[in-house]
PDB file of N, CA and C in Angstrom:
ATOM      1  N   UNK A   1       0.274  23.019 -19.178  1.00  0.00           N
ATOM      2  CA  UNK A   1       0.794  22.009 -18.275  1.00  0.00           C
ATOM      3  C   UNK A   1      -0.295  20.971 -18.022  1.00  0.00           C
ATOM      4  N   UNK A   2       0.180  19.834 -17.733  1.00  0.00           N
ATOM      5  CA  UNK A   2      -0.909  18.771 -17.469  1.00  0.00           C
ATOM      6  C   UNK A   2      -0.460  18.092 -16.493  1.00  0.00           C
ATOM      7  N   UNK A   3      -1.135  17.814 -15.317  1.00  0.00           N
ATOM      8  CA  UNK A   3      -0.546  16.956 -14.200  1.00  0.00           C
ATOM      9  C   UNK A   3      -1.147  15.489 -14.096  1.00  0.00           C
ATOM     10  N   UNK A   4      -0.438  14.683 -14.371  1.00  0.00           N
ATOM     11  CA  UNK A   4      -1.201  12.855 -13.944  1.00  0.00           C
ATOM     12  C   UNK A   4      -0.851  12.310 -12.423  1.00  0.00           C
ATOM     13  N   UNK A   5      -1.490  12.277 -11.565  1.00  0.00           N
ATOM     14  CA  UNK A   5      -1.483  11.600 -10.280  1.00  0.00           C
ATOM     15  C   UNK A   5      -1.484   9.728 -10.740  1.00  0.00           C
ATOM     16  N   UNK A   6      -0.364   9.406 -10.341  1.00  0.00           N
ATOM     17  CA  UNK A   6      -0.247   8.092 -10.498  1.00  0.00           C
ATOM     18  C   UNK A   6      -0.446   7.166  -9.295  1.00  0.00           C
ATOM     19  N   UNK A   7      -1.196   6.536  -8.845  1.00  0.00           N
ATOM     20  CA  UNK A   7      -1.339   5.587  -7.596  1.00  0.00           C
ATOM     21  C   UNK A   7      -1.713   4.280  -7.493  1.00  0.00           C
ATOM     22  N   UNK A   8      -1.202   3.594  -6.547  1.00  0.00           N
ATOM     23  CA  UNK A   8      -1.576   2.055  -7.045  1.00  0.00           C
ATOM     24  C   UNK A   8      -2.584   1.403  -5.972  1.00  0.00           C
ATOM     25  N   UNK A   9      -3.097   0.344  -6.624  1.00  0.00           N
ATOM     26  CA  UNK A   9      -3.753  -0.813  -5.526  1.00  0.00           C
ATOM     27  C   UNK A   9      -2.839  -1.825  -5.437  1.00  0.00           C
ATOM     28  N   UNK A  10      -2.714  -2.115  -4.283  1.00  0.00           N
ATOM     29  CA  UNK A  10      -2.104  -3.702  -4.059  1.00  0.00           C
ATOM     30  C   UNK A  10      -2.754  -4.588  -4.606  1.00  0.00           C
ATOM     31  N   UNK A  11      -1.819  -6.063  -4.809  1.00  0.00           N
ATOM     32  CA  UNK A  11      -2.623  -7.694  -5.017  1.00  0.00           C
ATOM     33  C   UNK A  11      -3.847  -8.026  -4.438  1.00  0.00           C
ATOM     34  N   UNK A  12      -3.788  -7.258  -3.216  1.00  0.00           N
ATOM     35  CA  UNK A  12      -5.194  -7.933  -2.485  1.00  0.00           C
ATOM     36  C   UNK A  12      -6.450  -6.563  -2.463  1.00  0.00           C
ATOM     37  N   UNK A  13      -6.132  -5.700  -3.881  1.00  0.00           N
ATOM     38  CA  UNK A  13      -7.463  -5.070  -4.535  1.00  0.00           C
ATOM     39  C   UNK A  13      -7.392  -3.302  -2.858  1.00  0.00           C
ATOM     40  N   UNK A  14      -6.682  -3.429  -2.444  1.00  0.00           N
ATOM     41  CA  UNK A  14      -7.011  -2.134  -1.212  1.00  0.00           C
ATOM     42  C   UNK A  14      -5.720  -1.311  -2.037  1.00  0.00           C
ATOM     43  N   UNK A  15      -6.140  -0.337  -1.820  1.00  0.00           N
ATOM     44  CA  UNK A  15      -4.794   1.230  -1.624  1.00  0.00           C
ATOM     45  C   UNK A  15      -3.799   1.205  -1.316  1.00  0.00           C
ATOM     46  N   UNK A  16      -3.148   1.295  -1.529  1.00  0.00           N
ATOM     47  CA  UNK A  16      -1.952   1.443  -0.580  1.00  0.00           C
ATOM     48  C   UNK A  16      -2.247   2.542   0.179  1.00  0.00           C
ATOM     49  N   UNK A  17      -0.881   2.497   1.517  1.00  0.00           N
ATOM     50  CA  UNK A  17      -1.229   3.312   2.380  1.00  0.00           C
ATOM     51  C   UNK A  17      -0.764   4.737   2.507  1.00  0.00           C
ATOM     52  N   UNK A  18       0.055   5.421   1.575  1.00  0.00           N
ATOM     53  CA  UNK A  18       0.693   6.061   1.020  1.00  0.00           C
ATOM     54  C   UNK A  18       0.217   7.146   0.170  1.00  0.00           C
ATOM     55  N   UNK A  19      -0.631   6.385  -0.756  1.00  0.00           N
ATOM     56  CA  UNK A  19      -1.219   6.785  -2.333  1.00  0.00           C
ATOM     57  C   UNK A  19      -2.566   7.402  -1.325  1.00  0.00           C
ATOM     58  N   UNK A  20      -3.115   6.486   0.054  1.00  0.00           N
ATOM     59  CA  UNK A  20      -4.503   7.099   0.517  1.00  0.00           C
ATOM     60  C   UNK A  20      -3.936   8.618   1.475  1.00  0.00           C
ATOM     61  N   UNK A  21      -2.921   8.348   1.574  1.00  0.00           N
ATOM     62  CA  UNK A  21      -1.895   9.747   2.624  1.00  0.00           C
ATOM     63  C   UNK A  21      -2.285  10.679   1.632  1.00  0.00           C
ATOM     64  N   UNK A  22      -1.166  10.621   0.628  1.00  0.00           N
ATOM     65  CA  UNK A  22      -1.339  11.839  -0.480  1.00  0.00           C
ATOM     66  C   UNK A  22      -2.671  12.353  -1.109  1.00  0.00           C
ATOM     67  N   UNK A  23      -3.162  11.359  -1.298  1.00  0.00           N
ATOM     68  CA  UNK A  23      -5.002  11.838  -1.817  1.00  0.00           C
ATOM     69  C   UNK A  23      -5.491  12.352  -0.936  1.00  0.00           C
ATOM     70  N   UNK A  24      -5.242  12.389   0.629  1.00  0.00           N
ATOM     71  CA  UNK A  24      -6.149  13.259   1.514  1.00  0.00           C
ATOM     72  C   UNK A  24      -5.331  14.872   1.862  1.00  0.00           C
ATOM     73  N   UNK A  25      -4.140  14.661   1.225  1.00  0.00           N
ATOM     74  CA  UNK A  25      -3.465  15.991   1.922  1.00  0.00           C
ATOM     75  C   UNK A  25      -3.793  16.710   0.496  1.00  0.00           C
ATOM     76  N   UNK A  26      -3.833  16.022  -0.759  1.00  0.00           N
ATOM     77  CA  UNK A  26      -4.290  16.807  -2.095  1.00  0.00           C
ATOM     78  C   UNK A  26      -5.878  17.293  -1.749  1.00  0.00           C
ATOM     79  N   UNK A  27      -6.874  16.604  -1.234  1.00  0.00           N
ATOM     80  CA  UNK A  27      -8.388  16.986  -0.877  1.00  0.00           C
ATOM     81  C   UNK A  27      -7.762  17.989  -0.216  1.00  0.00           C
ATOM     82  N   UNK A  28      -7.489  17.656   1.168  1.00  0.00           N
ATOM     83  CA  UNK A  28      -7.699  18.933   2.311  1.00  0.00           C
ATOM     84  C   UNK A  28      -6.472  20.122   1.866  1.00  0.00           C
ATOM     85  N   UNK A  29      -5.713  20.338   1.022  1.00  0.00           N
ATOM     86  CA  UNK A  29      -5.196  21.011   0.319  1.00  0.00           C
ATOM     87  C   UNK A  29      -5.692  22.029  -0.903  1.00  0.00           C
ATOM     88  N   UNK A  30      -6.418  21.499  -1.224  1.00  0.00           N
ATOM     89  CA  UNK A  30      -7.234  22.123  -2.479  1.00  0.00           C
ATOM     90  C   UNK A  30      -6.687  21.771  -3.436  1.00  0.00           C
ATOM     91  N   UNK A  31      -5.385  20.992  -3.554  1.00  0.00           N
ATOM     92  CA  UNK A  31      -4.399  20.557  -4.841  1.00  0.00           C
ATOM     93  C   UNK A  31      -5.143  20.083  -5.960  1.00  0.00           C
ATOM     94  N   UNK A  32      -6.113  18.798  -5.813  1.00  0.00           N
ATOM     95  CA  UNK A  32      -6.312  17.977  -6.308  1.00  0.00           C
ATOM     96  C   UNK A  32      -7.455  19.116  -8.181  1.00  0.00           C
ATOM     97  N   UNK A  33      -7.750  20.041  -7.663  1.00  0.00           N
ATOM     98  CA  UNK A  33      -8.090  20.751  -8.721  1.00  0.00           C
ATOM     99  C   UNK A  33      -6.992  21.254  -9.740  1.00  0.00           C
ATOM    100  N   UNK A  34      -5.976  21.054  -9.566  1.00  0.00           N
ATOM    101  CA  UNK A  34      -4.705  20.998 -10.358  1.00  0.00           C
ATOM    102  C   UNK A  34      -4.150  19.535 -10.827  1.00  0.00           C
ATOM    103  N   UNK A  35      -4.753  18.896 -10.803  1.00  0.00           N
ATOM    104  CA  UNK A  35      -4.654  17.560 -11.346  1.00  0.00           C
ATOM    105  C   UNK A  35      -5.679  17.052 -12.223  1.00  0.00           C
ATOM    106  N   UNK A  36      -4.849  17.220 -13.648  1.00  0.00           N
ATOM    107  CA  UNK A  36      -5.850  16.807 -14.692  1.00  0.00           C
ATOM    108  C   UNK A  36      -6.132  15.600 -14.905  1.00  0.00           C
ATOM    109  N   UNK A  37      -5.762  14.582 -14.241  1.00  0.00           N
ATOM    110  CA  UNK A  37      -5.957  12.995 -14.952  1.00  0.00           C
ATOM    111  C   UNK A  37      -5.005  12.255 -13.593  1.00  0.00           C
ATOM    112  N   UNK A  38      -5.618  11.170 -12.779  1.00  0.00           N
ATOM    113  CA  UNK A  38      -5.626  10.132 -12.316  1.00  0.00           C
ATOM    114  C   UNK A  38      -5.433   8.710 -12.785  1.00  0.00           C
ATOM    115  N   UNK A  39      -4.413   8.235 -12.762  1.00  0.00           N
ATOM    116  CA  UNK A  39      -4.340   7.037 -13.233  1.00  0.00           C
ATOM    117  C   UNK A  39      -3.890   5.835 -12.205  1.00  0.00           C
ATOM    118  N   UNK A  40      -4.024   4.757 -12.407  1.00  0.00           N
ATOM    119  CA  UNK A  40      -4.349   3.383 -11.385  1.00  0.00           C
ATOM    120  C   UNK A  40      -3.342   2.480 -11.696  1.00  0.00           C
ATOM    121  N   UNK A  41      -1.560   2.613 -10.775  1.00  0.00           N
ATOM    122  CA  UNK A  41      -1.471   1.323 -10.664  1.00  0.00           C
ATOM    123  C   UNK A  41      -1.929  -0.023 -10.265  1.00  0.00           C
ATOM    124  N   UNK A  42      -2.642  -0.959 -10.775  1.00  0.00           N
ATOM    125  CA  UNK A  42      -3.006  -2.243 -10.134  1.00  0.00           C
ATOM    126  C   UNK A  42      -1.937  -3.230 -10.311  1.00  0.00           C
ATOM    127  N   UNK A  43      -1.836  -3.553  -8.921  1.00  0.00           N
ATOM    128  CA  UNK A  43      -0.635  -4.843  -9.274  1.00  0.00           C
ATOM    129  C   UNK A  43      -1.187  -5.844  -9.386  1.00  0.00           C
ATOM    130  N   UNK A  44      -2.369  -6.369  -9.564  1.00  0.00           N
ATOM    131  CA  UNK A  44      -3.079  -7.390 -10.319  1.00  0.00           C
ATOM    132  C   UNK A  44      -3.457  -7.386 -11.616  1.00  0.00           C
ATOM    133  N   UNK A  45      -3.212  -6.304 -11.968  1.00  0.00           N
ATOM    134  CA  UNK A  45      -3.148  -6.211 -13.728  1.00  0.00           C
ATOM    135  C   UNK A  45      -1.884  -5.385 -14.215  1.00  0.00           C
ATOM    136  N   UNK A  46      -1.246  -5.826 -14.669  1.00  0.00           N
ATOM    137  CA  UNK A  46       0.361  -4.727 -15.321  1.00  0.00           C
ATOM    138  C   UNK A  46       0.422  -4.386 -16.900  1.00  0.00           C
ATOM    139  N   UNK A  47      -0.886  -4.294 -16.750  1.00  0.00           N
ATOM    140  CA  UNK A  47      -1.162  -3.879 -18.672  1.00  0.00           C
ATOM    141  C   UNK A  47      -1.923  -2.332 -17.676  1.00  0.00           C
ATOM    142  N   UNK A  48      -2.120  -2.376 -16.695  1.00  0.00           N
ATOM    143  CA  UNK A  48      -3.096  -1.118 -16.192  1.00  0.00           C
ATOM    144  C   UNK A  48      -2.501   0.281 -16.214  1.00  0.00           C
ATOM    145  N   UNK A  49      -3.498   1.245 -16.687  1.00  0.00           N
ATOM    146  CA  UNK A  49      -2.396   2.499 -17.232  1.00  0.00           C
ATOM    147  C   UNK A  49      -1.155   2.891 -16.121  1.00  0.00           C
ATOM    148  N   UNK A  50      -1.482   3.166 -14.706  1.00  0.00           N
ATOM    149  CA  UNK A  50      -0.264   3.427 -13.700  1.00  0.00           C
ATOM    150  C   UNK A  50       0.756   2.034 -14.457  1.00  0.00           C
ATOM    151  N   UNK A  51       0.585   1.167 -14.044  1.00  0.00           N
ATOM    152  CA  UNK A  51       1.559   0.261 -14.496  1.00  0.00           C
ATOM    153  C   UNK A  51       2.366   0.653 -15.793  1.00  0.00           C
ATOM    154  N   UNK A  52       1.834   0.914 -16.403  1.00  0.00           N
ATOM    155  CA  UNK A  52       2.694   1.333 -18.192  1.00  0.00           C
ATOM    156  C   UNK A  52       3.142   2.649 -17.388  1.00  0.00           C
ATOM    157  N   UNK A  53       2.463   3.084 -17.347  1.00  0.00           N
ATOM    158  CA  UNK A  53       3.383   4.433 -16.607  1.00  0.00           C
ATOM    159  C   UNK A  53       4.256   4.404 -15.748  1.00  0.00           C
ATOM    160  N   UNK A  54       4.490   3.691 -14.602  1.00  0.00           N
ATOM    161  CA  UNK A  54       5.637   3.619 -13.930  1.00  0.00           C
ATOM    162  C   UNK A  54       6.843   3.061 -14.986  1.00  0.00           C
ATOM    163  N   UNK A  55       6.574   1.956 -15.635  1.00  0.00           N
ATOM    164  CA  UNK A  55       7.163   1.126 -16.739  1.00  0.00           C
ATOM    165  C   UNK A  55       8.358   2.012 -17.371  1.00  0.00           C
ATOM    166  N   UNK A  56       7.169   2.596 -18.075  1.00  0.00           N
ATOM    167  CA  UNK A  56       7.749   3.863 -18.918  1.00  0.00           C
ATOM    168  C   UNK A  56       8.411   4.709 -18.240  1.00  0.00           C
ATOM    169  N   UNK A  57       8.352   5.344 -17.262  1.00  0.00           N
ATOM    170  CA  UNK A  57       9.217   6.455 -16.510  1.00  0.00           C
ATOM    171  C   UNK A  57      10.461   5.730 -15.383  1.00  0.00           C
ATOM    172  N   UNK A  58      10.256   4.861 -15.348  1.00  0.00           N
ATOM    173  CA  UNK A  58      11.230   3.681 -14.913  1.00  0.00           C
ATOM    174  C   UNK A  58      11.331   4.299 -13.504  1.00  0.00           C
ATOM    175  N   UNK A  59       9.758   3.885 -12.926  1.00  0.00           N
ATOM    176  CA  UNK A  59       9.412   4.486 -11.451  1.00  0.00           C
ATOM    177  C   UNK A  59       8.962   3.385 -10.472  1.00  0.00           C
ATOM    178  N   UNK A  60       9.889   2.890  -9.312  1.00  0.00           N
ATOM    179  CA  UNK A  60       9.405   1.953  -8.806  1.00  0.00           C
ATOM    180  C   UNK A  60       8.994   1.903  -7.082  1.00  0.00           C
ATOM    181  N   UNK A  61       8.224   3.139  -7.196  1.00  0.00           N
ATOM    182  CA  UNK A  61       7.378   3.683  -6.203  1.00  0.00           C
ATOM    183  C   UNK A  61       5.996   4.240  -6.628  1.00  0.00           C
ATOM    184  N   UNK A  62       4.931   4.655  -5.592  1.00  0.00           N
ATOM    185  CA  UNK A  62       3.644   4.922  -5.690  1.00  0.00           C
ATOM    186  C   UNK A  62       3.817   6.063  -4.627  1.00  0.00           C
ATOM    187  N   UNK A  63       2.310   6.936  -4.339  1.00  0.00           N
ATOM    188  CA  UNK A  63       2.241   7.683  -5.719  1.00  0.00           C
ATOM    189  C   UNK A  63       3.357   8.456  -6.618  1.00  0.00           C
ATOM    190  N   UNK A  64       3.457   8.348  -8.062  1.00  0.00           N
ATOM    191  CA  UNK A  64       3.910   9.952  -8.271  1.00  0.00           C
ATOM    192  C   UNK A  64       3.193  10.811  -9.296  1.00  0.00           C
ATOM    193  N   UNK A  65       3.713  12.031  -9.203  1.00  0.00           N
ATOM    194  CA  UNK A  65       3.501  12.438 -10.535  1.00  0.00           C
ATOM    195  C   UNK A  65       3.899  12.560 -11.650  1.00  0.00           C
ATOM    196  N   UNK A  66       3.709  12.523 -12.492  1.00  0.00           N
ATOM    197  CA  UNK A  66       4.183  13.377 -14.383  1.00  0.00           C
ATOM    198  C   UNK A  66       3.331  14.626 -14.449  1.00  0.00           C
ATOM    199  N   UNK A  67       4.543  15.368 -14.635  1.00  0.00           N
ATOM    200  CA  UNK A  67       4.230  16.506 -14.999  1.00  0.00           C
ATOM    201  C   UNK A  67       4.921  16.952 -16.505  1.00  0.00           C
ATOM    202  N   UNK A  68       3.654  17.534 -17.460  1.00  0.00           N
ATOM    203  CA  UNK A  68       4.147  17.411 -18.945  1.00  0.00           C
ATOM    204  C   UNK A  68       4.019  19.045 -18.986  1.00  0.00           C
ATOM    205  N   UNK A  69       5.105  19.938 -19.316  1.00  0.00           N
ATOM    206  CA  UNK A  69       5.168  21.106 -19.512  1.00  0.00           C
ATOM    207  C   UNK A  69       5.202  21.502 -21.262  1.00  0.00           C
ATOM    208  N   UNK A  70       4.638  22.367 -21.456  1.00  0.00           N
ATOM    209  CA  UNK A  70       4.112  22.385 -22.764  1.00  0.00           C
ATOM    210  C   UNK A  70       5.799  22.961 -23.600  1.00  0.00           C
ATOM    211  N   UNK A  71       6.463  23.363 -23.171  1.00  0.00           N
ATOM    212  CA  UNK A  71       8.273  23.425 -23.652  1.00  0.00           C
ATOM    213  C   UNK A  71       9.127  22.751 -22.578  1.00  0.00           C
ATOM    214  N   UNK A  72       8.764  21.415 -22.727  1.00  0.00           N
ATOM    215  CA  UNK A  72       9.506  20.340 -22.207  1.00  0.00           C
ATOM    216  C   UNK A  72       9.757  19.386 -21.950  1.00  0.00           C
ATOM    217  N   UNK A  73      10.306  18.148 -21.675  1.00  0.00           N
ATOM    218  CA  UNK A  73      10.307  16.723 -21.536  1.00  0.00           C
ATOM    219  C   UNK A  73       9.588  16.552 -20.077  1.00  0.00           C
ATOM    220  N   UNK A  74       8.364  15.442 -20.075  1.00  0.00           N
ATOM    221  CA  UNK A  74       8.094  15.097 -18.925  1.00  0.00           C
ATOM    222  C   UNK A  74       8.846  15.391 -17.745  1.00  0.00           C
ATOM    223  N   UNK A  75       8.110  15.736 -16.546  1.00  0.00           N
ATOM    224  CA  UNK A  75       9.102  15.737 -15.149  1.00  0.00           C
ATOM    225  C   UNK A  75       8.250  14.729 -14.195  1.00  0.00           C
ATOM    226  N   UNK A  76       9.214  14.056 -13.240  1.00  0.00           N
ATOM    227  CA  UNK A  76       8.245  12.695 -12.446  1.00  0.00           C
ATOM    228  C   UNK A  76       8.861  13.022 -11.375  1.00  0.00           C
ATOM    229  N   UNK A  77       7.920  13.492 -10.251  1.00  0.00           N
ATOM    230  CA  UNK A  77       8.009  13.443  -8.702  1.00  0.00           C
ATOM    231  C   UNK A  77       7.474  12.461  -7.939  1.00  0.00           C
ATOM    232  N   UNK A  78       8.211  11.737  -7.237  1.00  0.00           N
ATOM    233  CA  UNK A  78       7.717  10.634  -6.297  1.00  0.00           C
ATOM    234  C   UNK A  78       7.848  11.421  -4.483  1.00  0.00           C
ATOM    235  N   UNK A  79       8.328  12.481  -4.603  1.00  0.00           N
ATOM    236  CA  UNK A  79       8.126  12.913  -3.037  1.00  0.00           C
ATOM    237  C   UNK A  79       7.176  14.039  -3.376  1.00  0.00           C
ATOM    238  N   UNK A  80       6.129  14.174  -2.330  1.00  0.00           N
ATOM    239  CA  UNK A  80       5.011  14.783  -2.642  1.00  0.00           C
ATOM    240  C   UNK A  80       5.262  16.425  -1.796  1.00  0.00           C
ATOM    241  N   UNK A  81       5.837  16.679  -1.176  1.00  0.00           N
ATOM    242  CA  UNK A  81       6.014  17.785  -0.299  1.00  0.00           C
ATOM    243  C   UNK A  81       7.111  18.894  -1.365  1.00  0.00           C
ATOM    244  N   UNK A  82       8.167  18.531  -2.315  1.00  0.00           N
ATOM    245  CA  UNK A  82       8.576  18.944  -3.058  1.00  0.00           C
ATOM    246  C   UNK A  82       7.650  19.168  -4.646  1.00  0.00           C
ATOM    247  N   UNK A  83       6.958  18.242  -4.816  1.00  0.00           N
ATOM    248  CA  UNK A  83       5.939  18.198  -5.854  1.00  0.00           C
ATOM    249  C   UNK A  83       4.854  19.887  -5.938  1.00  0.00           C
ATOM    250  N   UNK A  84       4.292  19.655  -4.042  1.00  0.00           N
ATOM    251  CA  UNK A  84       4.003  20.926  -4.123  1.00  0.00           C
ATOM    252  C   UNK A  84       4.846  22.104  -4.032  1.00  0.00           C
ATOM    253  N   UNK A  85       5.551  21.935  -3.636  1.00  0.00           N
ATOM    254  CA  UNK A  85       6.432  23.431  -3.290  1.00  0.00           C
ATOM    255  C   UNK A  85       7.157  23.870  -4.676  1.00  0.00           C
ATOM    256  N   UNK A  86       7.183  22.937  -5.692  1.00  0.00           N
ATOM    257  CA  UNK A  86       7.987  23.131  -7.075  1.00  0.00           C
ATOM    258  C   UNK A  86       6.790  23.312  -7.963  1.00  0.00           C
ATOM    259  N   UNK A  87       5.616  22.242  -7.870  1.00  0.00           N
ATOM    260  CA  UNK A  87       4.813  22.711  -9.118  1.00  0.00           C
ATOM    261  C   UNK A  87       3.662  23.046  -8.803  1.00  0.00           C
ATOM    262  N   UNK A  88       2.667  22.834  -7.401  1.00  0.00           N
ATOM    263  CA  UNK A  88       1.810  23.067  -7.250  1.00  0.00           C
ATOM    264  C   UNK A  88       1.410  24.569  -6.441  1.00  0.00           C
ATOM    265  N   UNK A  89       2.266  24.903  -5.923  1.00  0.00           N
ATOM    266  CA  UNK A  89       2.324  26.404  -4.794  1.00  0.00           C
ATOM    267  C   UNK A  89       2.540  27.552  -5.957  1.00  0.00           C
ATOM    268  N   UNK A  90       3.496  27.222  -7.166  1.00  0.00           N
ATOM    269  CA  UNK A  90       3.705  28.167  -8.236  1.00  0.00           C
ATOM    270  C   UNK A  90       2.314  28.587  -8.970  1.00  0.00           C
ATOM    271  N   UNK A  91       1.874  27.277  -9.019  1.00  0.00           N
ATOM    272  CA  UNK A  91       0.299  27.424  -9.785  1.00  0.00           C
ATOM    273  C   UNK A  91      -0.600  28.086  -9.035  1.00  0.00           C
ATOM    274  N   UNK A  92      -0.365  28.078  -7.942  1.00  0.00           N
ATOM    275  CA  UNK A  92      -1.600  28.866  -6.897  1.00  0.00           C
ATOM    276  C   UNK A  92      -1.489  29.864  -7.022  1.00  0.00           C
ATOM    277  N   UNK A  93       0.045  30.726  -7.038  1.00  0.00           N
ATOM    278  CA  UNK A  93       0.397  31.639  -6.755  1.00  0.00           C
ATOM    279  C   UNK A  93      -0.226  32.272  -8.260  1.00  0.00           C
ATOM    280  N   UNK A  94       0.334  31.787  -9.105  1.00  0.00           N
ATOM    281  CA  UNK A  94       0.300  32.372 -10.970  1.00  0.00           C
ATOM    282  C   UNK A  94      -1.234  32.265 -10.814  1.00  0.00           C
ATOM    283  N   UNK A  95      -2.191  31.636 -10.836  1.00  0.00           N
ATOM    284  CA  UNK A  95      -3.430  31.231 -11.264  1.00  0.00           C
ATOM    285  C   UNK A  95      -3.434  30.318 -12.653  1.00  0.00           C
ATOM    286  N   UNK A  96      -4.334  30.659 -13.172  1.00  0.00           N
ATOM    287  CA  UNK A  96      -4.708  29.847 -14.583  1.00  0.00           C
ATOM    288  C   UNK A  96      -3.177  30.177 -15.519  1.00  0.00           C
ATOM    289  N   UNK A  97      -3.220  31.478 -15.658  1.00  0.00           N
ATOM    290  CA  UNK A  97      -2.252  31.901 -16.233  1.00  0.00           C
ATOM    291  C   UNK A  97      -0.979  31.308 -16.208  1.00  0.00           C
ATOM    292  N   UNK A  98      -0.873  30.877 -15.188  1.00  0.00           N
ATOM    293  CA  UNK A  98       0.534  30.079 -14.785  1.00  0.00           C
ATOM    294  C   UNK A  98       0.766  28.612 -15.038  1.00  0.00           C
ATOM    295  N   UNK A  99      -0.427  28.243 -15.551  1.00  0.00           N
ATOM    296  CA  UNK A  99      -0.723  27.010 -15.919  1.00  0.00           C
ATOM    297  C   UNK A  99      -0.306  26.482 -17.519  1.00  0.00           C
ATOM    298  N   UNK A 100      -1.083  27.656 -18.202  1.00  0.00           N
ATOM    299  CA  UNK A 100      -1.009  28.147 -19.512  1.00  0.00           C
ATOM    300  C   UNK A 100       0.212  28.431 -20.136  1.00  0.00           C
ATOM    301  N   UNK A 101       0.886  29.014 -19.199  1.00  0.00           N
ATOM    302  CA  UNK A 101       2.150  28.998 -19.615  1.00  0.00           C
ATOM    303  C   UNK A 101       3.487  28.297 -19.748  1.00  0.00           C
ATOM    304  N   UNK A 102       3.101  27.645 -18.223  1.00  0.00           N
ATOM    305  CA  UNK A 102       4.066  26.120 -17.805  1.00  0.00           C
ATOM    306  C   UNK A 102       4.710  25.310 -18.814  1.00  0.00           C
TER     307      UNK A 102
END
């Protein structure tokens, strides 16, 4: 399994306020060690990888995730409280193993 945290900056270069919510409940969570790769919507650049990525998953909110399961088509969560309770609480529970297998 591979998890991408997708989040954006606004036009005027700051965080959104949202994307800085979820990044602190992933820290004070311990989540964020289950997240293999971070990527950056900038809405001052739309060639920027979040940007192709929302594009592509035809996602027009911040943050979400892609989650790529190794027997399966991408999955994209934009509510973060279901994100954990579906893919991240399973992984805690399984360990590595559960990862590996995903």
């Amino acid at each position: 399994m591979h998890i991408t945290f997708v989040k954006k900056l606004l036009a005027d270069g700051s965080p959104c306020g949202k994307c800085v919510d979820v990044q602190q409940r992933l820290d004070a969570g311990d989540w964020m060690r289950y997240v293999d790769h971070v990527a950056v919507a900038d809405e001052r650049d739309s060639d920027s990888e979040g940007m192709r990525l929302a594009q592509e998953f035809d996602v027009k909110r911040a943050p979400f995730f892609i989650i790529r399961r190794d027997n399966g088509a991408p999955e994209i969560h934009t509510i973060f409280l279901r994100f954990v309770r579906e893919v991240l609480e399973p992984l805690a529970e399984g360990g590595d193993a559960a990862r590996e297998v995903a």
